[in-house]
C-alpha atoms as a PDB file:
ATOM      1  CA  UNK A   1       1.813 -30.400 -13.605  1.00  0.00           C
ATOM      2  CA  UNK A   2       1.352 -28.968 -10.309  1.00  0.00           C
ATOM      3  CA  UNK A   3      -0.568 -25.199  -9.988  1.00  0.00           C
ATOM      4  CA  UNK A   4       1.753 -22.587  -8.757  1.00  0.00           C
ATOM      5  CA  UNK A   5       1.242 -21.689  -4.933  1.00  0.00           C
ATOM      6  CA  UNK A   6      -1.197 -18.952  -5.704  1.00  0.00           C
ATOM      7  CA  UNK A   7      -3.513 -21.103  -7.998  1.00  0.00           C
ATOM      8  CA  UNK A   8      -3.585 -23.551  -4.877  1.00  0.00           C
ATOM      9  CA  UNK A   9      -4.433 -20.927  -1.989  1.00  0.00           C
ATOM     10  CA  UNK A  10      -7.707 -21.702   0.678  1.00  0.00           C
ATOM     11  CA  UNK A  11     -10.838 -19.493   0.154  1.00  0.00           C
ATOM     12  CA  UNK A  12      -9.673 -16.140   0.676  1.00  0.00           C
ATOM     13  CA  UNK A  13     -12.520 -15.124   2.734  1.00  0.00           C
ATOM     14  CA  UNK A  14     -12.861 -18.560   5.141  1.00  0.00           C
ATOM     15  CA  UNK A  15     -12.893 -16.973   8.593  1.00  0.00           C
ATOM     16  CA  UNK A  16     -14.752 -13.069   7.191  1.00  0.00           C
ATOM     17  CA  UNK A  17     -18.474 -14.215   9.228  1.00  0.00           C
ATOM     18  CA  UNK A  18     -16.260 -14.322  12.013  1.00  0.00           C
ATOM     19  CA  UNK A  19     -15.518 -11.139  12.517  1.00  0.00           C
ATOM     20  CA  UNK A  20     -18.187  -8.941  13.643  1.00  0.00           C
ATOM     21  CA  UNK A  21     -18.191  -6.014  11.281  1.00  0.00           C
ATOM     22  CA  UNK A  22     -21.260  -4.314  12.533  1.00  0.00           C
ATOM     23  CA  UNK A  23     -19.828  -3.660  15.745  1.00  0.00           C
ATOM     24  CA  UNK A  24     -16.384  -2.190  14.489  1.00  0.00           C
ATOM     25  CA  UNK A  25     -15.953   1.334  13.837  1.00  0.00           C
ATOM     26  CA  UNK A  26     -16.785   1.683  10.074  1.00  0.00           C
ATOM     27  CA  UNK A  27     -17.263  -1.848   9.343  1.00  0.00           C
ATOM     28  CA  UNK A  28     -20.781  -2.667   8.491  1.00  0.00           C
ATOM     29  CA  UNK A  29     -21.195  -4.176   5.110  1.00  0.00           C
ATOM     30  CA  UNK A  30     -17.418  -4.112   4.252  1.00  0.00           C
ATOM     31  CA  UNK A  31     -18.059  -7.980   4.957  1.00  0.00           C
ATOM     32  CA  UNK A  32     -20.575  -7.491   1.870  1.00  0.00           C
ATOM     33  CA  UNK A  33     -17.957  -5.613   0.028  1.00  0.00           C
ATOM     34  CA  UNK A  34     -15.129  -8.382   0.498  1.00  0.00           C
ATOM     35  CA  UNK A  35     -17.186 -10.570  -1.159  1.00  0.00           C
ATOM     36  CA  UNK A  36     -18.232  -8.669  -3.977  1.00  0.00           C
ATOM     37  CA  UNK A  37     -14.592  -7.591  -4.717  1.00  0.00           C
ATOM     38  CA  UNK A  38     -13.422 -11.246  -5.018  1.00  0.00           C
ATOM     39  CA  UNK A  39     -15.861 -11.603  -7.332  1.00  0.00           C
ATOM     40  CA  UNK A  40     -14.173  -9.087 -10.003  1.00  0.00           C
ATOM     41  CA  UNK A  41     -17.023  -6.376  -8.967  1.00  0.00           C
ATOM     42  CA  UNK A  42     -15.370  -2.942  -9.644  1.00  0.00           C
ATOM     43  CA  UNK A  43     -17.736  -1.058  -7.934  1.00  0.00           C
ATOM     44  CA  UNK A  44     -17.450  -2.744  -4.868  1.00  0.00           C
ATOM     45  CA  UNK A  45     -13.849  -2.161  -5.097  1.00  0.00           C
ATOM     46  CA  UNK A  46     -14.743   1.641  -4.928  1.00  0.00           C
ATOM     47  CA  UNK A  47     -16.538   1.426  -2.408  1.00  0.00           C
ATOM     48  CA  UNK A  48     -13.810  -0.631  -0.346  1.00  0.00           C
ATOM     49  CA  UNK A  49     -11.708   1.999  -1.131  1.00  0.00           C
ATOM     50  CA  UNK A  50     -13.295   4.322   0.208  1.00  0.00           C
ATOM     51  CA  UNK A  51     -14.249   2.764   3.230  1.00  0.00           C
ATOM     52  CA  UNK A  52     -11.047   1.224   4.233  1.00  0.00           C
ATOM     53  CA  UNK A  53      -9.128   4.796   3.352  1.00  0.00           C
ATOM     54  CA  UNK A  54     -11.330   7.605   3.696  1.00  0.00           C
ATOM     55  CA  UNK A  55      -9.273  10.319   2.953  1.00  0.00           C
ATOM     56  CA  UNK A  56      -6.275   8.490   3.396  1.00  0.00           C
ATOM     57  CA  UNK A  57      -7.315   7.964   7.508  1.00  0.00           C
ATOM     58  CA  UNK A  58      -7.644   3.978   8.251  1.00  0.00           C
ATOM     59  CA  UNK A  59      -9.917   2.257  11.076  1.00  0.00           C
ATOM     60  CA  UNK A  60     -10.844  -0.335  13.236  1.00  0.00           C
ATOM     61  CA  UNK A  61     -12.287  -1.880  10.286  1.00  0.00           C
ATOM     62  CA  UNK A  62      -9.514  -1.163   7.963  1.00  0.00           C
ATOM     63  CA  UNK A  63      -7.204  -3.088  10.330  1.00  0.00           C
ATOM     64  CA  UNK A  64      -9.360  -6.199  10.668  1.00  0.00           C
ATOM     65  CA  UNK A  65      -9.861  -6.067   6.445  1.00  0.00           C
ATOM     66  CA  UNK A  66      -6.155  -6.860   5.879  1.00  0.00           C
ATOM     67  CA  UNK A  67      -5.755 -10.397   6.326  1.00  0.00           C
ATOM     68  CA  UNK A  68      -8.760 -10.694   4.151  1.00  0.00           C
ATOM     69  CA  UNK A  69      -7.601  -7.677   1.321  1.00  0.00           C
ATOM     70  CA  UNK A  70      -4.031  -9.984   1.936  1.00  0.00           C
ATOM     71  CA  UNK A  71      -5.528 -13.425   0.645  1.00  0.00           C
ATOM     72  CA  UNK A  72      -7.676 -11.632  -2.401  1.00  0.00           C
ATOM     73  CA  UNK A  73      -4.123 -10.272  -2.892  1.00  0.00           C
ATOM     74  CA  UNK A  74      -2.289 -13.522  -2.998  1.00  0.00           C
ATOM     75  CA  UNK A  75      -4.954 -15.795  -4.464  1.00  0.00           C
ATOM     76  CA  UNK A  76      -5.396 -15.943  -8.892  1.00  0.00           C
ATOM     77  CA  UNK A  77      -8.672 -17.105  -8.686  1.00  0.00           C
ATOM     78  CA  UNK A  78      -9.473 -13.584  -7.844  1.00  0.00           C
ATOM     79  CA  UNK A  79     -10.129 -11.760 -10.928  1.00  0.00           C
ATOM     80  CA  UNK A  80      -6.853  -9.982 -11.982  1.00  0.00           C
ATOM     81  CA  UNK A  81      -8.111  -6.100 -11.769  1.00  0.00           C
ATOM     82  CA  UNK A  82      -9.546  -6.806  -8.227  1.00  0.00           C
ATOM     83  CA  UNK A  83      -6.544  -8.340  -7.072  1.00  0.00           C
ATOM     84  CA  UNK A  84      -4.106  -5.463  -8.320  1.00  0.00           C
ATOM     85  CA  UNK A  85      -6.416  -2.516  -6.903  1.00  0.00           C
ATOM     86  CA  UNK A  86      -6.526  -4.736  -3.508  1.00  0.00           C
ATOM     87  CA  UNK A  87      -2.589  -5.112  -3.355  1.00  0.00           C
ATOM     88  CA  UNK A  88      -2.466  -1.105  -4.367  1.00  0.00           C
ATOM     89  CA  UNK A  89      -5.125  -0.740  -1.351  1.00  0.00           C
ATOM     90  CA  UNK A  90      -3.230  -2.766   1.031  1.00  0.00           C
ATOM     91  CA  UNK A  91       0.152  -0.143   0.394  1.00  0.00           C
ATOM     92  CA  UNK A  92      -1.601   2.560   0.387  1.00  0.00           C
ATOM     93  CA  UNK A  93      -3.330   1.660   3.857  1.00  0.00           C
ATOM     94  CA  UNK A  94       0.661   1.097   5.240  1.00  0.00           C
ATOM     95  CA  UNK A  95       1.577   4.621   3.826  1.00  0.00           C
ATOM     96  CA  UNK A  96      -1.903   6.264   5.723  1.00  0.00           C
ATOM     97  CA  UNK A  97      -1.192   9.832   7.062  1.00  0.00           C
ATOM     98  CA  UNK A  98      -4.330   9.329   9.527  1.00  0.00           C
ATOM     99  CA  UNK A  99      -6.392   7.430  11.587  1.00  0.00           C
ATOM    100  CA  UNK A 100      -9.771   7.489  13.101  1.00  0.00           C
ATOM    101  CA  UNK A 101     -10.194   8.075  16.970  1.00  0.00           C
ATOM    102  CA  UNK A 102     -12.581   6.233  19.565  1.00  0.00           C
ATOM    103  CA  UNK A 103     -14.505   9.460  18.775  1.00  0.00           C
ATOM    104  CA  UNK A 104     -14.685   9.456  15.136  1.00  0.00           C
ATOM    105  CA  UNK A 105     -11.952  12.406  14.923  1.00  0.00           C
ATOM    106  CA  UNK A 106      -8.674  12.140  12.769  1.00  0.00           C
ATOM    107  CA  UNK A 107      -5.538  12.182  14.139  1.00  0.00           C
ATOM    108  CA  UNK A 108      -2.740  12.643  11.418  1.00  0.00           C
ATOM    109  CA  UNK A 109       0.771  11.582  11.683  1.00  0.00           C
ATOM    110  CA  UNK A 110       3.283  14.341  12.757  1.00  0.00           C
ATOM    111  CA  UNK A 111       6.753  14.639  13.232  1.00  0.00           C
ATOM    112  CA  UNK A 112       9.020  16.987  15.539  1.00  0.00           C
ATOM    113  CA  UNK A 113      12.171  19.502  14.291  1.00  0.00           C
ATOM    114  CA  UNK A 114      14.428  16.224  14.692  1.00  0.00           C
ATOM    115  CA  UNK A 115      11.912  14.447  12.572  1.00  0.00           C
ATOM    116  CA  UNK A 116      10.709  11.898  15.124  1.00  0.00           C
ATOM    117  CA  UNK A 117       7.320  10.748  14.957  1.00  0.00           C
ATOM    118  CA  UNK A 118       5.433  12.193  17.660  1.00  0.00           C
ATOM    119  CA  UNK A 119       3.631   9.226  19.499  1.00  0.00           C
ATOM    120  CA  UNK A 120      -0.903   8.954  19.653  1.00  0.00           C
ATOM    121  CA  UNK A 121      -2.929   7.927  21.834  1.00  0.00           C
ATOM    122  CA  UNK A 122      -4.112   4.480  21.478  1.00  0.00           C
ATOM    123  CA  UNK A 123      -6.052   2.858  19.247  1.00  0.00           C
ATOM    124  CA  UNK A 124      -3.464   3.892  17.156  1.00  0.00           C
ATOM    125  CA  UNK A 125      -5.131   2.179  13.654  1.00  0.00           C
ATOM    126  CA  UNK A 126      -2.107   4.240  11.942  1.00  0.00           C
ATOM    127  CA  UNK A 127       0.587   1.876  13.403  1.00  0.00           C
ATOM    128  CA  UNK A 128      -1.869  -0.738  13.353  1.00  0.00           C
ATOM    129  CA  UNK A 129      -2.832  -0.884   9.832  1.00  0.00           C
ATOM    130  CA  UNK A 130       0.611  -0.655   8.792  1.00  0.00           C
ATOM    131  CA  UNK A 131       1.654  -3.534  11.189  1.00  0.00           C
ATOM    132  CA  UNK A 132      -0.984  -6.080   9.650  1.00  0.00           C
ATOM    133  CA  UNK A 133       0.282  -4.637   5.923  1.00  0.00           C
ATOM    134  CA  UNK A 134       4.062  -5.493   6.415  1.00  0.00           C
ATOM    135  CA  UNK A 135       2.794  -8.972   8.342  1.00  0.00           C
ATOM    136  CA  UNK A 136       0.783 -10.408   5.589  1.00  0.00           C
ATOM    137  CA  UNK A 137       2.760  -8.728   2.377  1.00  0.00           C
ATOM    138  CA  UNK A 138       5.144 -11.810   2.066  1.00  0.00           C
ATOM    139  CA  UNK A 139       2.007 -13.369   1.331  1.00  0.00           C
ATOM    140  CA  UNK A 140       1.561 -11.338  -1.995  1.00  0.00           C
ATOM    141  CA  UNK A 141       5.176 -11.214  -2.489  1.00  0.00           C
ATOM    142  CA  UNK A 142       5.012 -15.009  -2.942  1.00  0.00           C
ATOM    143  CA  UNK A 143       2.303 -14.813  -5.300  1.00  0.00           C
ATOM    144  CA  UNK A 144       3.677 -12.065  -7.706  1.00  0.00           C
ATOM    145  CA  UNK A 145       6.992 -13.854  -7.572  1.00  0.00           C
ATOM    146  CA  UNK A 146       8.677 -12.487 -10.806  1.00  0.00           C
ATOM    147  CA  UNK A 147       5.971 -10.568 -11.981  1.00  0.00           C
ATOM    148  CA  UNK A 148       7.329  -6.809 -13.120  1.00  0.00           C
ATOM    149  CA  UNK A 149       3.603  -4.864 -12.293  1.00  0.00           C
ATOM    150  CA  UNK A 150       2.841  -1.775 -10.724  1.00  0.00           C
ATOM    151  CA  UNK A 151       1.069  -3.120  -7.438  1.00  0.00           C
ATOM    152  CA  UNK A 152       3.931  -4.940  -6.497  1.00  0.00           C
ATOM    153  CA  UNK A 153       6.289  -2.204  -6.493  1.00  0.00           C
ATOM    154  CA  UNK A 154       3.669  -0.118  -4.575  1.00  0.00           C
ATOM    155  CA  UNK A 155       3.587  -2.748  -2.010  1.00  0.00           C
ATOM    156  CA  UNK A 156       7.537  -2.873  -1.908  1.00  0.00           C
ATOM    157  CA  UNK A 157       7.516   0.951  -1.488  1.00  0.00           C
ATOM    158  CA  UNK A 158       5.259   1.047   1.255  1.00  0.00           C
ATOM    159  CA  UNK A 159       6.594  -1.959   3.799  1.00  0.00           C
ATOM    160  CA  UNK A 160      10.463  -2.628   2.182  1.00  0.00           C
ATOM    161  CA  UNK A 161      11.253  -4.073   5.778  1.00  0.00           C
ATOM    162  CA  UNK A 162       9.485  -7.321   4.502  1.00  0.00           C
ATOM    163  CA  UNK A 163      10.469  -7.151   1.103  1.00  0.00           C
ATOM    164  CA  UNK A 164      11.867 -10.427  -0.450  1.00  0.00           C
ATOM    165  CA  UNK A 165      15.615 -10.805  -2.956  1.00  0.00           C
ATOM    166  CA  UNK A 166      13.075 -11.562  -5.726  1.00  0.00           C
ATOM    167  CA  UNK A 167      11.270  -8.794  -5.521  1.00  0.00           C
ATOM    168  CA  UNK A 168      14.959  -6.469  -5.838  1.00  0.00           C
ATOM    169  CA  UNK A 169      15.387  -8.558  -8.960  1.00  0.00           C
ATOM    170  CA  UNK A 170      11.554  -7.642 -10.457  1.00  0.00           C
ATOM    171  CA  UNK A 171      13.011  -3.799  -9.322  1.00  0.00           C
ATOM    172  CA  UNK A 172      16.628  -4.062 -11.207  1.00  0.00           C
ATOM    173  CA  UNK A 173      14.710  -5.862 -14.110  1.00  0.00           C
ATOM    174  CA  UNK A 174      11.897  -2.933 -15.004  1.00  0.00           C
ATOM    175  CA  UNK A 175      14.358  -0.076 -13.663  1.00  0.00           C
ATOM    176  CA  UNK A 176      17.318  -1.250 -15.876  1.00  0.00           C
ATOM    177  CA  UNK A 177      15.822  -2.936 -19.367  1.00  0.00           C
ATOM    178  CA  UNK A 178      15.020   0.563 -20.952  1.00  0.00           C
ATOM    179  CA  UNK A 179      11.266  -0.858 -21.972  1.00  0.00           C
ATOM    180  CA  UNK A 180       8.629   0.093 -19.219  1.00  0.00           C
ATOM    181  CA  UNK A 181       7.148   3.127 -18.904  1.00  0.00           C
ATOM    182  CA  UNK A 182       8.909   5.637 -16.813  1.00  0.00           C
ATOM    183  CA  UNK A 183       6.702   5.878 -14.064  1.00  0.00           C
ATOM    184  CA  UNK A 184       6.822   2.741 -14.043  1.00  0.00           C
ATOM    185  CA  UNK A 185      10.670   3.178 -13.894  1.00  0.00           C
ATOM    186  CA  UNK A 186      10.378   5.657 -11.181  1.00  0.00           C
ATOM    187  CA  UNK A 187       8.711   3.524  -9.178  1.00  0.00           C
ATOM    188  CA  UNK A 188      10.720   0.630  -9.390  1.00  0.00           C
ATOM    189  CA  UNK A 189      13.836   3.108  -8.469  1.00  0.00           C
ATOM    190  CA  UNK A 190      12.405   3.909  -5.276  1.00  0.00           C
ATOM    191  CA  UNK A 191      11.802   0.904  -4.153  1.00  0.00           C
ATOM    192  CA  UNK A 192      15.329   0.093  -5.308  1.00  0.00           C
ATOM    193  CA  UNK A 193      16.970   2.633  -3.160  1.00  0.00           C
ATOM    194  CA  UNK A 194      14.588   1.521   0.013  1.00  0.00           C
ATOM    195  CA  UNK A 195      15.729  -1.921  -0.066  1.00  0.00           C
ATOM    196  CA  UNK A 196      18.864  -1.335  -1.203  1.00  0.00           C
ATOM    197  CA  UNK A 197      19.958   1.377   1.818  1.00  0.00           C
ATOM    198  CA  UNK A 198      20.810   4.060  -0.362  1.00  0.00           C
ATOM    199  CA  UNK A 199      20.564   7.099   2.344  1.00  0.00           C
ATOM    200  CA  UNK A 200      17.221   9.256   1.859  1.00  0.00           C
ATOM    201  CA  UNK A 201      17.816  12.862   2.141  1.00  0.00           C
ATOM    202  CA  UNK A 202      16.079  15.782   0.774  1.00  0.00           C
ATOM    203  CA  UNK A 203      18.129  16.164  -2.046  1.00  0.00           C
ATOM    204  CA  UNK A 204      17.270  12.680  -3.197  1.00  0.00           C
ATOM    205  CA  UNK A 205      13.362  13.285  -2.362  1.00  0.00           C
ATOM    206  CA  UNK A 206      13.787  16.508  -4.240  1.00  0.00           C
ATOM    207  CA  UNK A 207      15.196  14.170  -7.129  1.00  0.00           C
ATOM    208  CA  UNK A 208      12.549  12.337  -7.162  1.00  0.00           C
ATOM    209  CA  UNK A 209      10.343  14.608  -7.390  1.00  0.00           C
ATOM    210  CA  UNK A 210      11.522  15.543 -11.056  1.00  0.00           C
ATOM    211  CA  UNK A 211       9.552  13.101 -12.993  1.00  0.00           C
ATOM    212  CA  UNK A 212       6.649  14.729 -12.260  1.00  0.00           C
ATOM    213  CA  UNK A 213       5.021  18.227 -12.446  1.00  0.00           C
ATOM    214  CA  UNK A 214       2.675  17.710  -9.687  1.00  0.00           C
ATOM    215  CA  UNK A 215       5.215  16.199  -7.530  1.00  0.00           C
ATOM    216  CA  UNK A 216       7.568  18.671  -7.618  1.00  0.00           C
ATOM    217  CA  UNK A 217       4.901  21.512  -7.253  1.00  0.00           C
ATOM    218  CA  UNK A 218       3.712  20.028  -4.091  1.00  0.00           C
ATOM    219  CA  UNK A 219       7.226  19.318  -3.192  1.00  0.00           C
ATOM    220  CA  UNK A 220       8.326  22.863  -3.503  1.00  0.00           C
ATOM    221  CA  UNK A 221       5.354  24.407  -2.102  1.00  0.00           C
ATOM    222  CA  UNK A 222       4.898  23.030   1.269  1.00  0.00           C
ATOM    223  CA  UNK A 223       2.769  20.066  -0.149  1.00  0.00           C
ATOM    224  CA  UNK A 224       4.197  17.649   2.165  1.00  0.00           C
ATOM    225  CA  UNK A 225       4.040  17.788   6.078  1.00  0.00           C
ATOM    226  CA  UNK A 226       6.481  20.144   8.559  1.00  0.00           C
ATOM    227  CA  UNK A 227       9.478  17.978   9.424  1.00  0.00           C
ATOM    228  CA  UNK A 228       8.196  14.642   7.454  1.00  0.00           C
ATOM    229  CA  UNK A 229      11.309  12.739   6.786  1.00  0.00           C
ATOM    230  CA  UNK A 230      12.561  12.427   3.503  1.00  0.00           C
ATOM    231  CA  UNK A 231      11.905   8.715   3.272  1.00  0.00           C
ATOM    232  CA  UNK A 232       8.225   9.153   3.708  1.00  0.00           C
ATOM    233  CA  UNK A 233       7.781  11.940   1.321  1.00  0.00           C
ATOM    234  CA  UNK A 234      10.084   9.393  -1.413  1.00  0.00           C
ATOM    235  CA  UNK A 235       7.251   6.326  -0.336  1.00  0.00           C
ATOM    236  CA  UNK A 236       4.392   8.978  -0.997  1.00  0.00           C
ATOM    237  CA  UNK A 237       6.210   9.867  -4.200  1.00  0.00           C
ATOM    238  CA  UNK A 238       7.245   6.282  -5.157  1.00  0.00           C
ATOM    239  CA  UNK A 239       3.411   5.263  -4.957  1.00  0.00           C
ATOM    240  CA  UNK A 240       2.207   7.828  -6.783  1.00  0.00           C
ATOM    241  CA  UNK A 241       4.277   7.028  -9.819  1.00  0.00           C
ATOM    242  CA  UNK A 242       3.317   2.882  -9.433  1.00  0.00           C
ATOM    243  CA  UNK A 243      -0.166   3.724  -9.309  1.00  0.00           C
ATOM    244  CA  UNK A 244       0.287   6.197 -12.391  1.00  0.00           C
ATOM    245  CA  UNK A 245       1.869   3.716 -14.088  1.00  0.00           C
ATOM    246  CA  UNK A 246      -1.109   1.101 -13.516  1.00  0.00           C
ATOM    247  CA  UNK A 247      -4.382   3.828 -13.733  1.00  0.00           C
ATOM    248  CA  UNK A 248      -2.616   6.658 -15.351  1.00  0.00           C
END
């Protein structure tokens, strides 16, 4: 009987001593870290965290790690618990509200009063980060095929411009059978009404926003960014509850 496709991926690190991680901004020893995550090591996986997203901003580094964070994603020979943290990692690095500069400052997304993203100066590791997410997701779409869990509806909600049918099946299936745990329910809604065009307004972010005291809090209380459009703040929102649903 032949493996399924993610049983039968390459090494998901061939290629990582090619990149030179000491020289990019906040990449020496995430090389080190790769490794050790693929290996099941939970504290590495911390650490990646932390390095990759510091306080939600992404890097130079964090940009280069994708393909790599992709293939742990995609590949079952990687222990199960690194693989989901890496695939909640990789959407959470698409949904990043900042990025480092050349200077090792933060520049934060921002929006105008017609809620148009006001443009940075380059490297732009925002746009960046996000680009190499939504470019190697199909890969972990592929390899989750049919699988109703958490990470892949995080992934959905974060880059639903690459977003496969199957995966809107996986959505309709946990948001409709009336036996998953609502957040996980949540979760799976948003990503429903991403893929499926439904119109995000503020009332529907504000609806959203009911499952959960925290949310709504921060929702009503300026928690969220001046002029951030309504389909962010639902992607922020729809994360939290996936990840809630995985971690609690």
């Amino acid at each position: 009987m032949e493996l399924p496709p993610a049983w039968r991926r390459p090494d998901p690190l061939r290629g990582l001593d090619e990149t030179p991680w000491a020289e990019l901004d906040r990449g020496a020893g995430v090389d080190d870290l790769l490794r050790r995550t693929a290996k099941g090591d939970a504290q590495a996986c911390d650490e990646l965290e932390r390095r990759l997203l510091d306080d939600d901003t992404v890097s130079e580094a964090s940009v280069h790690a994708v393909p790599f964070l992709v293939e742990l994603g995609a590949n079952y020979k990687v222990p199960g618990a690194s693989r989901d943290r890496v695939i909640f990692l990789l959407a959470a690095m698409a949904l990043a509200s900042a990025g480092f500069t050349e200077v090792g400052r933060r520049t934060r997304r921002r929006w105008n009063p017609l809620r148009r993203e006001l443009p940075r100066r380059p490297p732009d590791w925002i746009t960046q980060a996000r680009y190499a997410v939504a470019k190697g997701a199909p890969k972990v779409f592929d390899a989750l095929r049919g699988a109703e869990v958490a990470c892949s509806m995080a992934l959905a909600i974060a880059v639903p411009e690459v977003v496969p049918k199957h995966v809107v099946d996986v959505a309709e299936g946990i948001a409709f059978a009336g036996t998953h745990p609502q957040d996980l329910v949540e979760a799976a809604c948003v990503v429903l009404h991403l893929l499926l065009d439904g119109g995000t307004d503020d009332v529907w972010a504000y609806a959203i926003a009911q499952g959960d005291p925290d949310l709504l809090h921060a929702y009503e209380n300026g928690g969220y960014p001046v002029h951030q459009p309504a389909v962010v703040t639902a992607q922020l929102m729809g994360y939290r509850y996936a990840f809630q649903a995985a971690y609690g």
